[in-house]
PDB file of N, CA and C in Angstrom:
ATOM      1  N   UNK A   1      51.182 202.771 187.177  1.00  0.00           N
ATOM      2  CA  UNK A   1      51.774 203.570 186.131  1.00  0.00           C
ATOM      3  C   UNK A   1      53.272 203.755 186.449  1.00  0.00           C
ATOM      4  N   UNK A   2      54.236 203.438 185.054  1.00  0.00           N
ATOM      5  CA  UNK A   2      55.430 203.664 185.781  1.00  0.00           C
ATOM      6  C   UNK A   2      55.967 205.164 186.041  1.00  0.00           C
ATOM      7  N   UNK A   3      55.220 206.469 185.772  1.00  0.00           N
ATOM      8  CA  UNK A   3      55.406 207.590 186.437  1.00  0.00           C
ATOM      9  C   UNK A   3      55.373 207.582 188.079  1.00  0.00           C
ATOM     10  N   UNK A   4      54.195 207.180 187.958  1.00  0.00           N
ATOM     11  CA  UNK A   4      54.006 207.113 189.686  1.00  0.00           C
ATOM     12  C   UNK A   4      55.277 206.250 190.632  1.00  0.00           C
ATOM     13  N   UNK A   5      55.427 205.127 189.615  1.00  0.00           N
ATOM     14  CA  UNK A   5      56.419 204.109 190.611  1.00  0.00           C
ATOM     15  C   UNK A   5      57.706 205.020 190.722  1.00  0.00           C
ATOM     16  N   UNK A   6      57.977 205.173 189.577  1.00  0.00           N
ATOM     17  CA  UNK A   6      58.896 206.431 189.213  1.00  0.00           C
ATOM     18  C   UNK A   6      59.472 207.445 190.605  1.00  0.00           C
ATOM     19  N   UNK A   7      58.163 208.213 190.469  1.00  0.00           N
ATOM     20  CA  UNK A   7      58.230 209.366 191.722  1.00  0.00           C
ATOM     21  C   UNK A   7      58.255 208.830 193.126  1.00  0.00           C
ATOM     22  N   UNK A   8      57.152 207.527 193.257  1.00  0.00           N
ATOM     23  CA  UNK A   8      57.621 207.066 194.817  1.00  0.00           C
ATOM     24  C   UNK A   8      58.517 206.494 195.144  1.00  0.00           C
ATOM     25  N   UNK A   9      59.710 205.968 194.438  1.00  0.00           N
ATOM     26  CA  UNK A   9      60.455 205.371 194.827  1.00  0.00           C
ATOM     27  C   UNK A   9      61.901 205.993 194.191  1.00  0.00           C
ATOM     28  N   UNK A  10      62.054 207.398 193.992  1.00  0.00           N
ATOM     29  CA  UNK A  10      62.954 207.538 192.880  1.00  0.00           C
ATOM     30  C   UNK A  10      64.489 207.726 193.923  1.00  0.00           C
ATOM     31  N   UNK A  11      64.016 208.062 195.098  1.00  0.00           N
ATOM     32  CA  UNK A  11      65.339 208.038 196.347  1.00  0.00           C
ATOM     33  C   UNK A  11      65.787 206.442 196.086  1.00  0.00           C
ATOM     34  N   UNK A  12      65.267 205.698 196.365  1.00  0.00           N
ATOM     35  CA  UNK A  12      65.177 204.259 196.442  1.00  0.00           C
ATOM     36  C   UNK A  12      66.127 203.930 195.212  1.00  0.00           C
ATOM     37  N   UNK A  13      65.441 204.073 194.209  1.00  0.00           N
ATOM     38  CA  UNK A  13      66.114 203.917 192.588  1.00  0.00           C
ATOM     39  C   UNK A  13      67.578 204.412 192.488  1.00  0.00           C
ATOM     40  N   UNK A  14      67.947 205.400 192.700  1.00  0.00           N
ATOM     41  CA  UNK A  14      68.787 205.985 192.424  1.00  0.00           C
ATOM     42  C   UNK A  14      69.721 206.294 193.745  1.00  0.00           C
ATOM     43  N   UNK A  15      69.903 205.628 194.970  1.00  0.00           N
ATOM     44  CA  UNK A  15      70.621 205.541 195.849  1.00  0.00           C
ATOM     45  C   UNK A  15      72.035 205.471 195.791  1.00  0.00           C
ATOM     46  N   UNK A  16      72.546 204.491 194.705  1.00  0.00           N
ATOM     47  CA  UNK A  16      73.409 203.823 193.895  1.00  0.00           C
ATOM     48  C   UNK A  16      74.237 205.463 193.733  1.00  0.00           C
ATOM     49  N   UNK A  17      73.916 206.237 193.521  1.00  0.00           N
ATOM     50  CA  UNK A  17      74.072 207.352 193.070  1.00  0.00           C
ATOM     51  C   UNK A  17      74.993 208.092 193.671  1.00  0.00           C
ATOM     52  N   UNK A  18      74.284 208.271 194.621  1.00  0.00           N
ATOM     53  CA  UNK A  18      74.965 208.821 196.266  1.00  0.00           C
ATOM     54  C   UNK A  18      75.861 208.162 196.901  1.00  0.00           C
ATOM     55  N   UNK A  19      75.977 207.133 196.731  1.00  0.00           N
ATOM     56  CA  UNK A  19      76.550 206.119 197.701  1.00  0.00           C
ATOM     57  C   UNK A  19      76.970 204.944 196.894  1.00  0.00           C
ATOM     58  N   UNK A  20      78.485 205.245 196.677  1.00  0.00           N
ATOM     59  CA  UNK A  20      79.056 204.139 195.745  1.00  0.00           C
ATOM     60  C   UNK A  20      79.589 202.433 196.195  1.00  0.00           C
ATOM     61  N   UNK A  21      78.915 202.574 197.735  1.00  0.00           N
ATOM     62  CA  UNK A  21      78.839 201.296 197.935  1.00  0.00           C
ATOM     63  C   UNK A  21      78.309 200.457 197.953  1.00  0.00           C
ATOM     64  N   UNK A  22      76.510 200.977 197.757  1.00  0.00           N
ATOM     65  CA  UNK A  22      75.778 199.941 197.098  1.00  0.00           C
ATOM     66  C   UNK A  22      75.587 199.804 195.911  1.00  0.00           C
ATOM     67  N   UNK A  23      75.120 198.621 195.623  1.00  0.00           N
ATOM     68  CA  UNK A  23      75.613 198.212 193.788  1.00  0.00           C
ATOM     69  C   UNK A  23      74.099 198.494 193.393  1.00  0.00           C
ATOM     70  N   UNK A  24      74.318 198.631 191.813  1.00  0.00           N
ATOM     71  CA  UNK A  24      73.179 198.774 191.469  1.00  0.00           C
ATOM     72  C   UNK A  24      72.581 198.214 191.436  1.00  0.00           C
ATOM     73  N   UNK A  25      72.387 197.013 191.701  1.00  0.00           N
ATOM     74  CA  UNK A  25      71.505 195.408 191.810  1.00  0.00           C
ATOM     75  C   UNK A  25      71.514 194.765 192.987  1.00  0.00           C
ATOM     76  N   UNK A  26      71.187 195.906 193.940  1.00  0.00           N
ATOM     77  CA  UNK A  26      71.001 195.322 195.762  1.00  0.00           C
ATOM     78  C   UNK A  26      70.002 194.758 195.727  1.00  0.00           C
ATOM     79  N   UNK A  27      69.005 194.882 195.356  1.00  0.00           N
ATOM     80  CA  UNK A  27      68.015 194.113 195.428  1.00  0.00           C
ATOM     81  C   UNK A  27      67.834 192.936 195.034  1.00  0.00           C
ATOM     82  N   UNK A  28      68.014 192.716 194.223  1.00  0.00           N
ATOM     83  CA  UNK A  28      68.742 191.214 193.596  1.00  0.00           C
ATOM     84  C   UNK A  28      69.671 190.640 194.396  1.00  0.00           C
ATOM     85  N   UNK A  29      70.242 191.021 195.059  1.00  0.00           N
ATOM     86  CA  UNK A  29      71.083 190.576 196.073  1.00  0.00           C
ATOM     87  C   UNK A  29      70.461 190.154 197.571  1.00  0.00           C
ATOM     88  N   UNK A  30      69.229 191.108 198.047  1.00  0.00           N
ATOM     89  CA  UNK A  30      68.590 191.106 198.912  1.00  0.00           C
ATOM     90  C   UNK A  30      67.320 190.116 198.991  1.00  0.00           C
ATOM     91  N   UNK A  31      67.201 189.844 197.623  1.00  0.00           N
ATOM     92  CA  UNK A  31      66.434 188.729 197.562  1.00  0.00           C
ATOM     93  C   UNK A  31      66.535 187.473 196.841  1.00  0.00           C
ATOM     94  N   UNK A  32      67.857 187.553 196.968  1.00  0.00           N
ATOM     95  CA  UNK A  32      68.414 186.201 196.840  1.00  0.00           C
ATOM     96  C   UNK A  32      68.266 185.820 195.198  1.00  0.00           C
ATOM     97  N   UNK A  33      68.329 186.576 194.070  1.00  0.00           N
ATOM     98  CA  UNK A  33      68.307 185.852 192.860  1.00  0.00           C
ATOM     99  C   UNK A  33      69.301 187.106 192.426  1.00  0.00           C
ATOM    100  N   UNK A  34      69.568 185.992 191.621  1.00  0.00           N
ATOM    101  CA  UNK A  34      70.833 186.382 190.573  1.00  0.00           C
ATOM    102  C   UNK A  34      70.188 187.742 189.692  1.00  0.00           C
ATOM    103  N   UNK A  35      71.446 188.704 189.365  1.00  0.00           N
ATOM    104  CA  UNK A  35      70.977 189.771 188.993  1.00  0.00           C
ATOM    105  C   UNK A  35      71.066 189.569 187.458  1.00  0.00           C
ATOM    106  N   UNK A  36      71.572 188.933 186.532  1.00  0.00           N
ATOM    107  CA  UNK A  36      71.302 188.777 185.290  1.00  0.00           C
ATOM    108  C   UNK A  36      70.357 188.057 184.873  1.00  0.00           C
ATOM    109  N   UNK A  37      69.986 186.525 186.028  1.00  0.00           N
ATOM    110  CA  UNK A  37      68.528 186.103 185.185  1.00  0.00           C
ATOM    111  C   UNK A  37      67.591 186.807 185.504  1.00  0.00           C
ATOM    112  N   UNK A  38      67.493 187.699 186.909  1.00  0.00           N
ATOM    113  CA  UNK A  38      66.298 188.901 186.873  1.00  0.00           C
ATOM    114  C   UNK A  38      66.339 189.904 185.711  1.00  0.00           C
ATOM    115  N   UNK A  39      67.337 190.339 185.005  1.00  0.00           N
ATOM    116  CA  UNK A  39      67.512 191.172 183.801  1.00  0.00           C
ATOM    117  C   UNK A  39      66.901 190.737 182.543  1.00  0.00           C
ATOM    118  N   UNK A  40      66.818 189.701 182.658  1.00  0.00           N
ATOM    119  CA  UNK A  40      66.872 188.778 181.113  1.00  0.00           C
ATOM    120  C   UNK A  40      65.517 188.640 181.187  1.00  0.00           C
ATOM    121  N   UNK A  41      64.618 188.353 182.512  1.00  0.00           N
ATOM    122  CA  UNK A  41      63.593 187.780 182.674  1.00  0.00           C
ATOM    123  C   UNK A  41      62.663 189.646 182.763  1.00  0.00           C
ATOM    124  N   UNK A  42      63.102 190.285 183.352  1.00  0.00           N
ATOM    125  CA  UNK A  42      62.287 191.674 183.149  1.00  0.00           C
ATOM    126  C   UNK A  42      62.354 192.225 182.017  1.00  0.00           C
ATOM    127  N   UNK A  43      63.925 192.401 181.390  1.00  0.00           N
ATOM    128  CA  UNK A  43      63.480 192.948 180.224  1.00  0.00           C
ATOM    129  C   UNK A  43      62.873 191.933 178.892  1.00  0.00           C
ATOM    130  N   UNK A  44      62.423 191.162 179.131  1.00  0.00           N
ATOM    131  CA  UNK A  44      61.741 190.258 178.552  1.00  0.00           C
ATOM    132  C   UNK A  44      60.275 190.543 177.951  1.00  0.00           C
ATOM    133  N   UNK A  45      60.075 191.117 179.315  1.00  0.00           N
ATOM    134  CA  UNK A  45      58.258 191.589 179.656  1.00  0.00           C
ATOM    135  C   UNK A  45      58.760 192.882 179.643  1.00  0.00           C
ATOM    136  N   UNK A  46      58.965 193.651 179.786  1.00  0.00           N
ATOM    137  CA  UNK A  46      59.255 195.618 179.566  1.00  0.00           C
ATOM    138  C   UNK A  46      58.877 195.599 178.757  1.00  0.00           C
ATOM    139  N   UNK A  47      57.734 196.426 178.659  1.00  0.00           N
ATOM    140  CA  UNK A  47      56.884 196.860 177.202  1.00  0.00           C
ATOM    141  C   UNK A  47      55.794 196.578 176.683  1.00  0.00           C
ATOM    142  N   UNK A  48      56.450 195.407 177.524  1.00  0.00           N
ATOM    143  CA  UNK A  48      54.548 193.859 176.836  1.00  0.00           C
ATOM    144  C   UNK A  48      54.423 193.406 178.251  1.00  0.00           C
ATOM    145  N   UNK A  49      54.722 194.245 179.254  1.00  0.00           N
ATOM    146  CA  UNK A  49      54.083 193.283 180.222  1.00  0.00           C
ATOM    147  C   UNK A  49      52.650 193.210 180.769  1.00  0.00           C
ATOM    148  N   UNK A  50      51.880 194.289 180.585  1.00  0.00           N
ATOM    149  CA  UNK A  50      50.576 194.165 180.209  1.00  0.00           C
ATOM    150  C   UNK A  50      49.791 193.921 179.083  1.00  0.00           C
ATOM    151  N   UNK A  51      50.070 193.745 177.814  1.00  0.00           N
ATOM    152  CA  UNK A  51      49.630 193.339 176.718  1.00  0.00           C
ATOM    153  C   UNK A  51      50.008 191.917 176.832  1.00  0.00           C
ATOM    154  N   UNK A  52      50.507 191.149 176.766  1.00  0.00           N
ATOM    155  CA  UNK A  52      51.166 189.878 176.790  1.00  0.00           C
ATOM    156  C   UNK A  52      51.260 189.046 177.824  1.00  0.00           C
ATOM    157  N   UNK A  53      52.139 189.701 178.999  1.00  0.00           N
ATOM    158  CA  UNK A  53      51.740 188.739 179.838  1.00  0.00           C
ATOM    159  C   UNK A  53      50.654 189.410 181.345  1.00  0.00           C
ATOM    160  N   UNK A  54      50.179 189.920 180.974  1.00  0.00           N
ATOM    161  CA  UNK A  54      48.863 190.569 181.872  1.00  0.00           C
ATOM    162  C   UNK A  54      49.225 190.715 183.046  1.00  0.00           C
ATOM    163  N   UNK A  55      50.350 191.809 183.448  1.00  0.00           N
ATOM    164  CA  UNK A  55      51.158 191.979 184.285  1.00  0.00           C
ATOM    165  C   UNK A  55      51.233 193.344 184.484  1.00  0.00           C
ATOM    166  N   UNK A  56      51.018 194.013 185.655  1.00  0.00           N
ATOM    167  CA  UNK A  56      50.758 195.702 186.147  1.00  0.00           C
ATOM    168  C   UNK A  56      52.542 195.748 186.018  1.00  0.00           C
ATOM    169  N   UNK A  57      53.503 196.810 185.948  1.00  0.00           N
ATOM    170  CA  UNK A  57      54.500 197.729 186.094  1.00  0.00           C
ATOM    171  C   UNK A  57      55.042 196.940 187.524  1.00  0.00           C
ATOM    172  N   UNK A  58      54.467 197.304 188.421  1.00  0.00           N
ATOM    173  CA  UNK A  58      55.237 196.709 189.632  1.00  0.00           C
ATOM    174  C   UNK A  58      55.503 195.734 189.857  1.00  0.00           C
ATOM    175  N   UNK A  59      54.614 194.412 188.849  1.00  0.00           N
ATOM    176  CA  UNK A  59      54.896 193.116 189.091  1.00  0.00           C
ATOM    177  C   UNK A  59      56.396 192.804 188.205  1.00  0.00           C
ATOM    178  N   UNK A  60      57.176 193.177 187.617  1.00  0.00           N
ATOM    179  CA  UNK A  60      58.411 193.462 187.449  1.00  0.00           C
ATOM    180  C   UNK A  60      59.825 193.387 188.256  1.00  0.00           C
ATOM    181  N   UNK A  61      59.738 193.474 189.290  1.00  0.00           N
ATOM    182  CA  UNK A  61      60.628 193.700 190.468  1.00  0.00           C
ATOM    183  C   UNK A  61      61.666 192.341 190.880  1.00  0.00           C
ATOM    184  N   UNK A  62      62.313 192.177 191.356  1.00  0.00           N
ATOM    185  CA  UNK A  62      63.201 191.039 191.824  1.00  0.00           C
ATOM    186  C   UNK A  62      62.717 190.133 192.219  1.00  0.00           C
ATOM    187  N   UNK A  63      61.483 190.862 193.558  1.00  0.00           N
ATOM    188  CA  UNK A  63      60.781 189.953 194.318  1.00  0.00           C
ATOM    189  C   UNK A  63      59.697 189.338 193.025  1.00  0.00           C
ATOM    190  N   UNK A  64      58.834 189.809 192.416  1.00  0.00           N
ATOM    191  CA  UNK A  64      58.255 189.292 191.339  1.00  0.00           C
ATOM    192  C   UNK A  64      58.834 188.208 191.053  1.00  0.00           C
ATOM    193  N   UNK A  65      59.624 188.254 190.392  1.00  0.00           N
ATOM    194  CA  UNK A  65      60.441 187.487 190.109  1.00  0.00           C
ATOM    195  C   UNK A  65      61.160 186.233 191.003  1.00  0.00           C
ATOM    196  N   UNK A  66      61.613 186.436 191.793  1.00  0.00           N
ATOM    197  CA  UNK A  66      61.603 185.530 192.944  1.00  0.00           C
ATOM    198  C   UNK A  66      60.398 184.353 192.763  1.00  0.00           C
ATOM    199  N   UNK A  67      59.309 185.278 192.979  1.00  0.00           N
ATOM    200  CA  UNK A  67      58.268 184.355 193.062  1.00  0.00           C
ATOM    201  C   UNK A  67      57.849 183.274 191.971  1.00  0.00           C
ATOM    202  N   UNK A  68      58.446 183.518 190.715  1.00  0.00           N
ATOM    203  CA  UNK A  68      58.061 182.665 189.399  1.00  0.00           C
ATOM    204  C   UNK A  68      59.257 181.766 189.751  1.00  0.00           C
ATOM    205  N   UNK A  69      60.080 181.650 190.369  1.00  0.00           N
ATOM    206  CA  UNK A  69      61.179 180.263 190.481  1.00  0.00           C
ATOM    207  C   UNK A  69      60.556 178.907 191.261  1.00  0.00           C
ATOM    208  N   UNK A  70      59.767 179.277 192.099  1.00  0.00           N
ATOM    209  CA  UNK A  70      58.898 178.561 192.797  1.00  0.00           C
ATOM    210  C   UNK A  70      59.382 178.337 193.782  1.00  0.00           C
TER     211      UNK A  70
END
């Protein structure tokens, strides 16, 4: 549920916040894919990613993503 992902990770999320030296797309950075085709490709599935492409909330992520490049 994205409440839950929400609350466990919301330090995580919002770090960017506190600390204007990491960018908002470290993670994308940390795992090696570009931060606009991860954008294009999540918000793609946001919304329908369990109706459509039969995909839980967390499978969303950079690393997710990562993994569909092969």
């Amino acid at each position: 549920m994205a409440s839950r992902y929400y609350k466990n990770h919301h330090d995580a999320l919002f770090r960017f916040v506190d600390d204007p030296l990491v960018p908002i797309i470290a993670t994308c950075r940390a795992q090696g894919v570009a931060a606009q085709a991860y954008l294009a490709w999540a918000f793609e599935r946001l919304g329908t990613h369990r109706d459509v492409f039969g995909l839980p909330l967390d499978a969303l992520t950079p690393a997710a993503f990562k993994k569909t490049l092969g």
